[in-house]
N, C-alpha and C. Protein backbone atom coordinates (compact mmCIF):
# COMPACT_ATOMS: atom_id res chain seq x y z
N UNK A 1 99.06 82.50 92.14
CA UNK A 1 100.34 83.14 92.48
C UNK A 1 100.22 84.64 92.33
N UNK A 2 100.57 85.37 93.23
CA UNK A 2 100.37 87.00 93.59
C UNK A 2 101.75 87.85 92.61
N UNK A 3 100.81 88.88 91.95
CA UNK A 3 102.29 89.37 90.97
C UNK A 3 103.02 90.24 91.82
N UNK A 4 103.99 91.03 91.33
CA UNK A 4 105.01 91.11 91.80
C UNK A 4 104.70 92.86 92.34
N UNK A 5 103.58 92.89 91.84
CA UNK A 5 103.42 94.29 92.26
C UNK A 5 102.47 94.26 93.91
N UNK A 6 101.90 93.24 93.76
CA UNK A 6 101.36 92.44 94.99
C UNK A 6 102.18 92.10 95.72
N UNK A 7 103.39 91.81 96.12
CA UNK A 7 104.18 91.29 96.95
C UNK A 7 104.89 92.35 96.97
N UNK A 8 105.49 93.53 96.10
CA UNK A 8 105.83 94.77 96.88
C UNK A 8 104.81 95.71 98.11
N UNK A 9 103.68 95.45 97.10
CA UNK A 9 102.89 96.65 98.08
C UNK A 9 102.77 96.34 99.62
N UNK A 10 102.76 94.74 99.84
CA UNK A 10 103.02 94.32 101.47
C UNK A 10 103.98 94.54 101.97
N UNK A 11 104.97 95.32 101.19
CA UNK A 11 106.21 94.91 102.08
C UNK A 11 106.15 96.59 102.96
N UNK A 12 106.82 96.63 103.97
CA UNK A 12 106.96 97.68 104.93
C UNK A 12 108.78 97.98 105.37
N UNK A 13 109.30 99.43 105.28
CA UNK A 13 110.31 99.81 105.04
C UNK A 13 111.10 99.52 106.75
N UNK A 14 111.81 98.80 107.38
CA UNK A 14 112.03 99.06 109.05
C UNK A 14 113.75 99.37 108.87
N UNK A 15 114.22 100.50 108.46
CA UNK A 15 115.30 100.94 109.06
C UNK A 15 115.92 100.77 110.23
N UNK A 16 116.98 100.69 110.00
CA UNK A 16 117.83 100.78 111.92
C UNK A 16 117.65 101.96 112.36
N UNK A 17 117.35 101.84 113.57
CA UNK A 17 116.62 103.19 114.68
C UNK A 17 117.95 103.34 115.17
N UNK A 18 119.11 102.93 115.17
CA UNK A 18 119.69 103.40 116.40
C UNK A 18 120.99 104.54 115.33
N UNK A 19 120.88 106.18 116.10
CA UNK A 19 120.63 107.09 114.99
C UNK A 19 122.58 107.31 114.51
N UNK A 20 122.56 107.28 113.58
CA UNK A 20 123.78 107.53 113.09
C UNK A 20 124.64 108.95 112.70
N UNK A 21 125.66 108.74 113.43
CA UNK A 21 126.00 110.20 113.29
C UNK A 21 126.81 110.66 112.89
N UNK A 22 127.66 111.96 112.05
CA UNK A 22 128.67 111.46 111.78
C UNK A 22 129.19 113.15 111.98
N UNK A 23 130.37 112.92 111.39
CA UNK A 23 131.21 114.22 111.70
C UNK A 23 131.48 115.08 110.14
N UNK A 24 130.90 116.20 110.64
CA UNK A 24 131.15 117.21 108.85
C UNK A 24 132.21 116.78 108.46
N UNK A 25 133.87 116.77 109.14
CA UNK A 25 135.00 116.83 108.30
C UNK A 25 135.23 115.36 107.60
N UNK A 26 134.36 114.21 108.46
CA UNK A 26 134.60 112.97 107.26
C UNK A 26 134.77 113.00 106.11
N UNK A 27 135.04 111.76 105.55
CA UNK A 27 134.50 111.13 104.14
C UNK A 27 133.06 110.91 104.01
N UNK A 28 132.54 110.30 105.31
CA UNK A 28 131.14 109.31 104.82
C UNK A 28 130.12 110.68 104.93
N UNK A 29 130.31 111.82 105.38
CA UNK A 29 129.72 112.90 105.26
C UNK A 29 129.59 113.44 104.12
N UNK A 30 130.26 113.60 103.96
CA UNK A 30 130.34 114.14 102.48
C UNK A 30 129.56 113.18 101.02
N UNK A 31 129.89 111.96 101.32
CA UNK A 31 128.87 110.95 100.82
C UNK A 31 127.56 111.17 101.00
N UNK A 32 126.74 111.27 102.23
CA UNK A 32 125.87 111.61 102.35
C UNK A 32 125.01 112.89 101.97
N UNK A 33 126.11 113.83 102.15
CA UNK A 33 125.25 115.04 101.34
C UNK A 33 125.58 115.12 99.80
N UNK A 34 126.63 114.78 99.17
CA UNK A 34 126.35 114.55 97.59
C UNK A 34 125.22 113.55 97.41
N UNK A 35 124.93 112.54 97.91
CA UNK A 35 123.96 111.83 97.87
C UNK A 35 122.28 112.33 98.02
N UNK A 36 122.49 112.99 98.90
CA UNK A 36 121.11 114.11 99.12
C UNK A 36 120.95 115.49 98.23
N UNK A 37 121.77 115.57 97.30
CA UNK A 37 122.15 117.04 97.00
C UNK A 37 120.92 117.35 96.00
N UNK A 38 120.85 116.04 95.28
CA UNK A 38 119.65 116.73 94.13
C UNK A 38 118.10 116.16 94.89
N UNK A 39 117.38 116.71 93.96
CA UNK A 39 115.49 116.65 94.23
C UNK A 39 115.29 115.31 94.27
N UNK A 40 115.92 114.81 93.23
CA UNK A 40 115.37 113.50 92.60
C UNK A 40 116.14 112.55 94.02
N UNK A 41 117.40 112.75 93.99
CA UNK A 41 118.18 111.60 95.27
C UNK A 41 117.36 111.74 96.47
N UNK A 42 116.84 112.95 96.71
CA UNK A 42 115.60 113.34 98.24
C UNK A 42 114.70 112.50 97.99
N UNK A 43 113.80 112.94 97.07
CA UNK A 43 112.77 112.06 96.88
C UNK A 43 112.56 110.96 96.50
N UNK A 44 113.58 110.19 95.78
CA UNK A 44 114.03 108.42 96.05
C UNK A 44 113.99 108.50 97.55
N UNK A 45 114.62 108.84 98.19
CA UNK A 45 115.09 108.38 99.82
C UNK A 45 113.83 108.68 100.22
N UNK A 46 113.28 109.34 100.26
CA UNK A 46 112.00 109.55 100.98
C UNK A 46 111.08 108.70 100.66
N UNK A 47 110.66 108.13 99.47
CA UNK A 47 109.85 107.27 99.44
C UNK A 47 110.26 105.87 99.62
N UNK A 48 111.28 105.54 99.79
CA UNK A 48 111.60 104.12 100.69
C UNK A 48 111.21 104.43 102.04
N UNK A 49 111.22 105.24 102.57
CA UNK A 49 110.60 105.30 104.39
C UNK A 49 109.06 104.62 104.04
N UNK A 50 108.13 105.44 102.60
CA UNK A 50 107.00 104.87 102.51
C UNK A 50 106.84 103.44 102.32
N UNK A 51 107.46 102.70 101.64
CA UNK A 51 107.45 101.37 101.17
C UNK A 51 108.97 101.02 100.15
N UNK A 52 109.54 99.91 101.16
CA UNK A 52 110.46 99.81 99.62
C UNK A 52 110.31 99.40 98.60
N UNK A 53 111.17 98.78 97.36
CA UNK A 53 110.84 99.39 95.65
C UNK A 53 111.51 98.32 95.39
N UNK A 54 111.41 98.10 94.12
CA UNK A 54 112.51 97.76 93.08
C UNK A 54 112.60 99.39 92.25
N UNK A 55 113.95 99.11 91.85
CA UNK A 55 113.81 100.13 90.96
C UNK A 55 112.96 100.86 89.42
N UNK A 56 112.38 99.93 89.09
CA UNK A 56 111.21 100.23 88.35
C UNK A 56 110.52 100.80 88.94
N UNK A 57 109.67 100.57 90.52
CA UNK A 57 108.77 100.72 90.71
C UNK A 57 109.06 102.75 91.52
N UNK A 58 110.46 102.34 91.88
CA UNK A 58 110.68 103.26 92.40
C UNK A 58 111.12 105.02 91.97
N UNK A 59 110.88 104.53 90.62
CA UNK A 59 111.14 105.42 88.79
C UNK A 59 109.12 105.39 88.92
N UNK A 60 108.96 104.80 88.64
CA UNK A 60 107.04 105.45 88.85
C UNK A 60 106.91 106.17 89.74
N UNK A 61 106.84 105.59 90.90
CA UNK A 61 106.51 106.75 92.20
C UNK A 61 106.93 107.86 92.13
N UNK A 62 108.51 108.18 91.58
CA UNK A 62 109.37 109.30 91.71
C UNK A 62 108.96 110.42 90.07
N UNK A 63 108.30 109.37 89.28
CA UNK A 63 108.46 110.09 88.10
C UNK A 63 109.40 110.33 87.19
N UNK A 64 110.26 109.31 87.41
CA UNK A 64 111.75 109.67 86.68
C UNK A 64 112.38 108.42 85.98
N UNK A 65 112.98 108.53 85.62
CA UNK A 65 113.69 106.92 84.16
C UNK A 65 114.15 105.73 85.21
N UNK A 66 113.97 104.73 84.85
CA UNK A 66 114.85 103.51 85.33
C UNK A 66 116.38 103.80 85.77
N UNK A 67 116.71 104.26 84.60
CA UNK A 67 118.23 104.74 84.43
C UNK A 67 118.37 105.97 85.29
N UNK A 68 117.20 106.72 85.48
CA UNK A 68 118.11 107.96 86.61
C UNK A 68 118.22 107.25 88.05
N UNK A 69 117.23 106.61 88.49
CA UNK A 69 117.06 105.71 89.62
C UNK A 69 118.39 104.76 89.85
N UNK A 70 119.00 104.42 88.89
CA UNK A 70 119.98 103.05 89.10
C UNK A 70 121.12 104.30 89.89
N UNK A 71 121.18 105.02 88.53
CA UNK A 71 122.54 106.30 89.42
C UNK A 71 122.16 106.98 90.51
N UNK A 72 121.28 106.84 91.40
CA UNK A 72 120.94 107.72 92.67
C UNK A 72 121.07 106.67 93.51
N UNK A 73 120.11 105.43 93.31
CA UNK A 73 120.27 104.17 94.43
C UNK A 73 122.14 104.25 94.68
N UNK A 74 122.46 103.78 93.22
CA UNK A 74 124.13 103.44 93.46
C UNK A 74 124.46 105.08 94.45
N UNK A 75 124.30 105.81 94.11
CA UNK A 75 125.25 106.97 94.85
C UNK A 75 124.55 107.11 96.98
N UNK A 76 123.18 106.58 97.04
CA UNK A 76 122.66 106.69 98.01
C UNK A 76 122.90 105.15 98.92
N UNK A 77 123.28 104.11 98.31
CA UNK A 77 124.14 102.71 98.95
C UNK A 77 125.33 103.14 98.86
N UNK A 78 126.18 103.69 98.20
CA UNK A 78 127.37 103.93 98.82
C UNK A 78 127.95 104.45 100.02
N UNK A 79 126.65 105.78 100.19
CA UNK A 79 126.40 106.65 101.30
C UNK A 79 126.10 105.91 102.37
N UNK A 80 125.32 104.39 102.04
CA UNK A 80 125.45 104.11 103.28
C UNK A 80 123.82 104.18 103.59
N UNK A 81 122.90 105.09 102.72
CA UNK A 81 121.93 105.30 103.02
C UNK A 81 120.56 104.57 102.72
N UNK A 82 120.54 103.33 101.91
CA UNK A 82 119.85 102.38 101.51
C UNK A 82 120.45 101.20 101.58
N UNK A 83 119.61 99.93 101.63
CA UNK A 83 120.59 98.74 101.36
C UNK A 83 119.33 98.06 100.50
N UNK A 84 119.96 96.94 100.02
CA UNK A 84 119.12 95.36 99.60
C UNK A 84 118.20 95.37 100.62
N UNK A 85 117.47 94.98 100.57
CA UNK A 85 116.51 93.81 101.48
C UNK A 85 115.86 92.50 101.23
N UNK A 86 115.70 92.80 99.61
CA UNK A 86 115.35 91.25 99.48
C UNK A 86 115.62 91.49 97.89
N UNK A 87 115.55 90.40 97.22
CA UNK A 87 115.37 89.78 95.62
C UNK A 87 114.14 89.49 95.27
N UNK A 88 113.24 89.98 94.34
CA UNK A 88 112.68 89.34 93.55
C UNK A 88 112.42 88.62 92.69
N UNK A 89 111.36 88.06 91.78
CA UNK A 89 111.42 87.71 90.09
C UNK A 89 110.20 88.20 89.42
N UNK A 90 110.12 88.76 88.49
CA UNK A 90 109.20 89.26 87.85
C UNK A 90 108.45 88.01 87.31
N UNK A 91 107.61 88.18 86.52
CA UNK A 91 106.98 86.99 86.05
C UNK A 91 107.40 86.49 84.97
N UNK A 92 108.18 87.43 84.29
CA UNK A 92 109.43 87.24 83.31
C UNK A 92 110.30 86.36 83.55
N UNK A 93 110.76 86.23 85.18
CA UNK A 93 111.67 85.94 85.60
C UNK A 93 112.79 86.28 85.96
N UNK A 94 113.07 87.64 85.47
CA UNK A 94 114.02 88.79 85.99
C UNK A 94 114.00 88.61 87.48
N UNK A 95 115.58 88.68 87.77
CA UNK A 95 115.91 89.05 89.34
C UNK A 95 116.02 90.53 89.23
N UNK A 96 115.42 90.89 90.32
CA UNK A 96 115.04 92.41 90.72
C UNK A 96 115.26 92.26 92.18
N UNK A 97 116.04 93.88 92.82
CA UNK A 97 116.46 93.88 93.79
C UNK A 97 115.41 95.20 94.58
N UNK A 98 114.41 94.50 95.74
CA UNK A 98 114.01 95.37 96.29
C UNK A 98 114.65 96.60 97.53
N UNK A 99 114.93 97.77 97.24
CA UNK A 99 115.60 98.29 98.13
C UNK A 99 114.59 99.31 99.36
N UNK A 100 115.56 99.19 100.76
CA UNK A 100 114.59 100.08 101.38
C UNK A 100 115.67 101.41 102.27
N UNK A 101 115.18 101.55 103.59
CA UNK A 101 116.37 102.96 103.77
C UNK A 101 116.78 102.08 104.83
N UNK A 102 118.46 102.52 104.71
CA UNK A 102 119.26 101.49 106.24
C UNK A 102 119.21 102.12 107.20
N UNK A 103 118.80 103.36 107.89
CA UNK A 103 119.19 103.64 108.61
C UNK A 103 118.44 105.09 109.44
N UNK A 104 117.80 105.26 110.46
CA UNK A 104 116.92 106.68 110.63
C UNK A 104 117.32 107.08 112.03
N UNK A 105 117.27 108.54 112.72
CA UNK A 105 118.09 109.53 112.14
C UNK A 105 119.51 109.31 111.61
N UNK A 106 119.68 110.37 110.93
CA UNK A 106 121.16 111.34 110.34
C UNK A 106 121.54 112.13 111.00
N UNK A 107 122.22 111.96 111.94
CA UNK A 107 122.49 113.74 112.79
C UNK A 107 124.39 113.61 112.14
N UNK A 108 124.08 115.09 111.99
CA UNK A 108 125.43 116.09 111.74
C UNK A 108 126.33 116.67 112.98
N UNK A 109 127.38 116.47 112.86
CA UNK A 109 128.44 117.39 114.67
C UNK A 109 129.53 117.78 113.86
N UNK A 110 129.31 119.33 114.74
CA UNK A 110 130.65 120.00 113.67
C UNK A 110 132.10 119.75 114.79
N UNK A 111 131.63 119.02 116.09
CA UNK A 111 132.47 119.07 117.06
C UNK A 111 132.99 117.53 117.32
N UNK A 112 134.06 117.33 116.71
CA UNK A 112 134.50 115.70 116.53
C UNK A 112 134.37 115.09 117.83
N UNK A 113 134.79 115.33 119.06
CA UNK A 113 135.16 115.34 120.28
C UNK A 113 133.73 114.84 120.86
N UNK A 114 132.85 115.81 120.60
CA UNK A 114 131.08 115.56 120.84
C UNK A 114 130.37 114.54 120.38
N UNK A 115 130.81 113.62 119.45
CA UNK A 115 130.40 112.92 118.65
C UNK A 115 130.11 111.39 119.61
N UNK A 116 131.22 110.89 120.23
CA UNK A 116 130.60 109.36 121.01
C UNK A 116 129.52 109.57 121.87
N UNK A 117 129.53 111.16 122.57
CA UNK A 117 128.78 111.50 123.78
C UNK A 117 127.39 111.37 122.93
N UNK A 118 127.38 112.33 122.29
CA UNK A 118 126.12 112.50 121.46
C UNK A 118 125.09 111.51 120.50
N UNK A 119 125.82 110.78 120.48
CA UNK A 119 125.55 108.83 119.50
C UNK A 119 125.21 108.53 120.92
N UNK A 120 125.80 108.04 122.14
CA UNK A 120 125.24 107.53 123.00
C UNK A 120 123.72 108.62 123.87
N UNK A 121 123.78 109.71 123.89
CA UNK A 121 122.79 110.21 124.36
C UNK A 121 121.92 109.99 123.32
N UNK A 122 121.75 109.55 122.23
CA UNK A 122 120.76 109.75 121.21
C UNK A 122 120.03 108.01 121.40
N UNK A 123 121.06 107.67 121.54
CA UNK A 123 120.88 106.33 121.75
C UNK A 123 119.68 105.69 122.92
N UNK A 124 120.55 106.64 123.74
CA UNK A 124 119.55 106.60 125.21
C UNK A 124 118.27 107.23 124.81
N UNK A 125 117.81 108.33 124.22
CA UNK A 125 116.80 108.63 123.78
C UNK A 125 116.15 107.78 123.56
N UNK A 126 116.24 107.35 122.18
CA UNK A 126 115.57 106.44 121.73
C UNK A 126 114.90 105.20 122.55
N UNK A 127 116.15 104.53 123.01
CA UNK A 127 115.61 103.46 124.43
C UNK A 127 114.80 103.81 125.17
N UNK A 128 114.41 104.69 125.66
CA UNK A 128 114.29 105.54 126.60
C UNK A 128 111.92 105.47 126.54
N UNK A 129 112.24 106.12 125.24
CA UNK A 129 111.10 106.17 124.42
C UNK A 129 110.39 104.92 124.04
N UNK A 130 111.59 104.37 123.60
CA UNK A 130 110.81 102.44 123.32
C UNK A 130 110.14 101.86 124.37
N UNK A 131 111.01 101.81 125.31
CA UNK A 131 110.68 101.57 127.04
C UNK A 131 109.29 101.96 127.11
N UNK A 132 109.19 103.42 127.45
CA UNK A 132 108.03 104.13 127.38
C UNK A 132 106.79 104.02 126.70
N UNK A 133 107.19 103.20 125.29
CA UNK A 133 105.97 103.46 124.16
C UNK A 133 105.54 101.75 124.92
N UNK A 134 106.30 100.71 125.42
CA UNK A 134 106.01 99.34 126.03
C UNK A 134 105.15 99.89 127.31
N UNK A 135 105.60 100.57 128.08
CA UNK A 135 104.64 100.74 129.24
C UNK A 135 103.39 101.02 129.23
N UNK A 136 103.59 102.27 128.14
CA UNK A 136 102.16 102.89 128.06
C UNK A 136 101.18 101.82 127.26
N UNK A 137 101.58 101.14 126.34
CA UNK A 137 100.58 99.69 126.30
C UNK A 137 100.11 98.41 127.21
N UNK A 138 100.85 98.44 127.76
CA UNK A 138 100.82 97.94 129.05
C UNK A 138 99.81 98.41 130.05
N UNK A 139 100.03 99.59 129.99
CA UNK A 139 99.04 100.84 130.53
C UNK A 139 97.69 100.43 130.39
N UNK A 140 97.52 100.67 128.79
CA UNK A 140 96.38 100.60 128.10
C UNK A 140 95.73 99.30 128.31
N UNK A 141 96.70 98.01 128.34
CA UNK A 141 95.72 96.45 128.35
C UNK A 141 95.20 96.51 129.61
N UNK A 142 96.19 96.79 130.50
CA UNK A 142 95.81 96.83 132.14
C UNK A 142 94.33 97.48 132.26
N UNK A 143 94.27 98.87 131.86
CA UNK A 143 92.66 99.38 131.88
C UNK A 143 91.95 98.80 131.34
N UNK A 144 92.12 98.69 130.68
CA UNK A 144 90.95 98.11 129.66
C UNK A 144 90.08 96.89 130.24
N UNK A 145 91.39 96.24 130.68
CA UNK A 145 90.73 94.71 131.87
C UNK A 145 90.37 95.04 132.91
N UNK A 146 90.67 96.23 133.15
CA UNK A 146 89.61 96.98 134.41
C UNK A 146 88.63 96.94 134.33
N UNK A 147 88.16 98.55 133.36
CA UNK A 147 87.03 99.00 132.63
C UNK A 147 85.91 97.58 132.77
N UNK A 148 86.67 96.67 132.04
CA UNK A 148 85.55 95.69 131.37
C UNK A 148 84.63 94.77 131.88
N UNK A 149 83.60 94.68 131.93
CA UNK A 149 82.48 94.20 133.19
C UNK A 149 82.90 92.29 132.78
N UNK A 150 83.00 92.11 131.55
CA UNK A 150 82.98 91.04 131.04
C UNK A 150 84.79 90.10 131.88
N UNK A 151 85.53 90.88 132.05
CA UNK A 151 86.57 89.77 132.31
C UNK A 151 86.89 90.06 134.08
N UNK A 152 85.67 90.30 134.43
CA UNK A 152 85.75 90.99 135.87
C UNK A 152 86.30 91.94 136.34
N UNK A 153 86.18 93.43 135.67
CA UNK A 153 86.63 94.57 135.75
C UNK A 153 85.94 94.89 137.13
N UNK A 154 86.89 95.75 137.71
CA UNK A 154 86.62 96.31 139.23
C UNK A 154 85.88 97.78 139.12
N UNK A 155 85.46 98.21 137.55
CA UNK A 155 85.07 99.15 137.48
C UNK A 155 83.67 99.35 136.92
N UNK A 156 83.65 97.73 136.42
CA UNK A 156 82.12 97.39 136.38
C UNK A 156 81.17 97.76 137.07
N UNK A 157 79.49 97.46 137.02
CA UNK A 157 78.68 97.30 137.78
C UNK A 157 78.65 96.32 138.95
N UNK A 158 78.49 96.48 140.50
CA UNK A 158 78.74 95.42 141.36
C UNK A 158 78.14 94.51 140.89
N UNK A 159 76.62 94.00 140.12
CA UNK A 159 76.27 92.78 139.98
C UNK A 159 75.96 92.92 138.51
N UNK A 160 75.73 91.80 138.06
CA UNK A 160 74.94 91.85 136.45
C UNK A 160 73.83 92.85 136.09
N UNK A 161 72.94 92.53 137.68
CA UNK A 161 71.66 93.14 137.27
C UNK A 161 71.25 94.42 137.39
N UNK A 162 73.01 94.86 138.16
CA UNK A 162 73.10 96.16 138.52
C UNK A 162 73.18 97.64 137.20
N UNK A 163 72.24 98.58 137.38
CA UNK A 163 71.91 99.19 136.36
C UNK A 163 73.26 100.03 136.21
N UNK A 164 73.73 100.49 134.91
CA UNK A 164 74.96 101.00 134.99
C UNK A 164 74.46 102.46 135.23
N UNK A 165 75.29 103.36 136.24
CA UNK A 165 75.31 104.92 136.22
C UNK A 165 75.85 105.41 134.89
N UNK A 166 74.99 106.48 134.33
CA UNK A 166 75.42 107.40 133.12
C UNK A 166 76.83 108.07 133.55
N UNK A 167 77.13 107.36 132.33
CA UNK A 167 78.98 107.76 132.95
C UNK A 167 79.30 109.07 132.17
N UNK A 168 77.80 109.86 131.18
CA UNK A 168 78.62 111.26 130.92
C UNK A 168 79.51 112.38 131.38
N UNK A 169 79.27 112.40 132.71
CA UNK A 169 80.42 113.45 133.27
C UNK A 169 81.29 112.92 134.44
N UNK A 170 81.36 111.67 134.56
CA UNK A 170 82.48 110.54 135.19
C UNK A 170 83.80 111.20 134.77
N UNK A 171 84.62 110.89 135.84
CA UNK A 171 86.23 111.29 135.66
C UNK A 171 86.82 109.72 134.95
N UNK A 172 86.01 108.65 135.01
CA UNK A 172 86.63 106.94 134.90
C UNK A 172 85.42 107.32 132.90
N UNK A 173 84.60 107.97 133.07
CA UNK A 173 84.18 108.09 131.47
C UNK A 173 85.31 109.00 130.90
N UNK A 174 85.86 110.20 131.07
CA UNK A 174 86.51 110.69 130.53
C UNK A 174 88.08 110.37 130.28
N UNK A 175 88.50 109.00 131.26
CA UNK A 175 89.76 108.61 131.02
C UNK A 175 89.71 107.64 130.15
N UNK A 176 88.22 106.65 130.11
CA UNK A 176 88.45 105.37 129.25
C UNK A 176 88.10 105.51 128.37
N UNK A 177 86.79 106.49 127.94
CA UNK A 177 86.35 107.03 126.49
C UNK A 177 86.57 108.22 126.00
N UNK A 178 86.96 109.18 126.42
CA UNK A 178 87.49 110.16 125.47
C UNK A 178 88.95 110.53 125.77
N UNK A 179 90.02 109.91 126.07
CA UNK A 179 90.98 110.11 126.34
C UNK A 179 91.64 108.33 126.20
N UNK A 180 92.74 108.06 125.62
CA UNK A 180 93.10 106.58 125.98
C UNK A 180 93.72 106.72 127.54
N UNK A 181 93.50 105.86 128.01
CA UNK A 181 94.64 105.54 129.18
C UNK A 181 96.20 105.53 129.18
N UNK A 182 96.68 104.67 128.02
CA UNK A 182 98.05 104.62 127.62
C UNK A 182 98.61 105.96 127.29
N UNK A 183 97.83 106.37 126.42
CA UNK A 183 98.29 107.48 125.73
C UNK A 183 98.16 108.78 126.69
N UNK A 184 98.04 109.20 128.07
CA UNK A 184 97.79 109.90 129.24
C UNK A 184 98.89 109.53 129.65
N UNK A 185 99.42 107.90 129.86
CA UNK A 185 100.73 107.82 130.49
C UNK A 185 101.71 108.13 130.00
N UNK A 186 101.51 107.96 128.54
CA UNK A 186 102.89 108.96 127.66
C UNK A 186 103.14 109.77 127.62
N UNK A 187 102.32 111.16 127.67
CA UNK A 187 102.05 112.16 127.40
C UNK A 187 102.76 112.96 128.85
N UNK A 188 102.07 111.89 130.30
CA UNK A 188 102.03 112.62 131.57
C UNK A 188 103.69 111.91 131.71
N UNK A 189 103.92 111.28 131.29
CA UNK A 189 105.86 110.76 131.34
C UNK A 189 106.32 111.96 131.00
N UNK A 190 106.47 112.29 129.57
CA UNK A 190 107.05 113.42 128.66
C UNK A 190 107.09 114.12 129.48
N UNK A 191 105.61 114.63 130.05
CA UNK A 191 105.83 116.08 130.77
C UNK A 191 106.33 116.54 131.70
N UNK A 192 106.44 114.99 132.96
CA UNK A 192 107.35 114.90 134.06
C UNK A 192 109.25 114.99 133.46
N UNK A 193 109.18 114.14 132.95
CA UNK A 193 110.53 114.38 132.24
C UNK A 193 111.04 115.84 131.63
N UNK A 194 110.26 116.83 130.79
CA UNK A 194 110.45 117.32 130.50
C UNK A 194 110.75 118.83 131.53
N UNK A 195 109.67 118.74 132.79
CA UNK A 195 109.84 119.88 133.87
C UNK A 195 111.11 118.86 134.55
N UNK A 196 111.37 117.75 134.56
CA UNK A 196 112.65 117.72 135.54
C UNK A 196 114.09 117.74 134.50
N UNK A 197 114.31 117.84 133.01
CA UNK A 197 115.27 118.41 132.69
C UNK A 197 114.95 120.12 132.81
N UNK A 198 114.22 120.79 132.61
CA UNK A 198 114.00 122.43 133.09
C UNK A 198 114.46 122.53 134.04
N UNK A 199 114.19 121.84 135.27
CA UNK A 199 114.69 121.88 136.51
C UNK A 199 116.01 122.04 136.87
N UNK A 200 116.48 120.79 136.42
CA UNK A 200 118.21 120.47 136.32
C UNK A 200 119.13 121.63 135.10
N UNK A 201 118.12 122.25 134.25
CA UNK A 201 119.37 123.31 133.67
C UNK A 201 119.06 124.95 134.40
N UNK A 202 118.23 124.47 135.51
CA UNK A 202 118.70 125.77 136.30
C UNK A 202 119.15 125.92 137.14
């Protein structure tokens, strides 16, 4: 049976992506930045993005008491900015509560009015990008089953016995080995995207 410090270290932090936003003159604003205000509440929050904790563990990493940790978690779940994720038991048998971060980005609007527009354009971002980060793997399997002589790549040698050309200064060597394929389609997306918003704000 794996101890308990073993079954934290597997675990991995997955916040909600879809980015939360809020308005300076709120309440839950104001939560959030008393919550962020000291070193110690930053750097709790920050190291749940690395891995989440119990709070013991999360008083080591940080360098700081059990007891300062309980009063930052409590003030940083109120905020809204951590939750539960799971229960433990020590080998003691103690229930221990592993916590991680609820939620990534935080954006601030000092303009109340701006606020649905701006949650939904952020929103779209994000989608936008996910989409994108799926294609460009897609991208990448597709070549690759090209490239590959073995699953009948079209970029193979015509026969088995056919000697391969030194592909050092190949334009098909420099896309499949020193450059990924996928990662060309991301990159060459961004950049199309990015000259056709330039475009459109002139």
């Amino acid at each position: 049976m794996s101890g308990l410090i073993d079954q934290i270290q597997q675990r991995t932090a997955a916040p909600d992506e879809t980015p939360r936003v809020l308005d300076v003159d709120e309440r839950a604003a104001d939560e959030v930045l008393d919550a962020l205000a000291s070193d110690t509440g930053r750097a709790l929050f920050r190291t749940l993005f690395d891995q989440p904790g119990t709070p013991s563990e999360i008083a080591e990493r940080c360098d700081t008491s059990v007891q300062n940790v309980h009063y930052h978690v409590t003030n940083l779940r109120e905020a809204g900015l951590i939750e539960p994720i799971e229960t433990v038991y020590s080998e003691k048998g103690n229930e221990m509560t592993v916590y991680g971060p609820a939620s990534d980005p935080i954006v601030f609007v000092g303009d109340g009015d701006m606020r649905p527009r701006l949650q939904q354009s952020l929103t779209d971002v994000v989608a936008g990008l996910g989409l994108l980060g799926l294609a460009s793997l897609f991208v990448q399997w597709g070549a690759k089953r090209l490239a590959n002589p073995a699953t009948g790549g079209v970029l193979g040698p015509a026969s088995p016995t056919a000697a391969s050309p030194d592909p050092g200064g190949s334009l098909a060597w420099l896309v499949f080995e020193v450059f990924e394929p996928g990662l060309l389609f991301f990159c060459g997306c961004l950049a199309v995207l990015g000259l056709a918003v330039a475009v459109a704000r002139r």
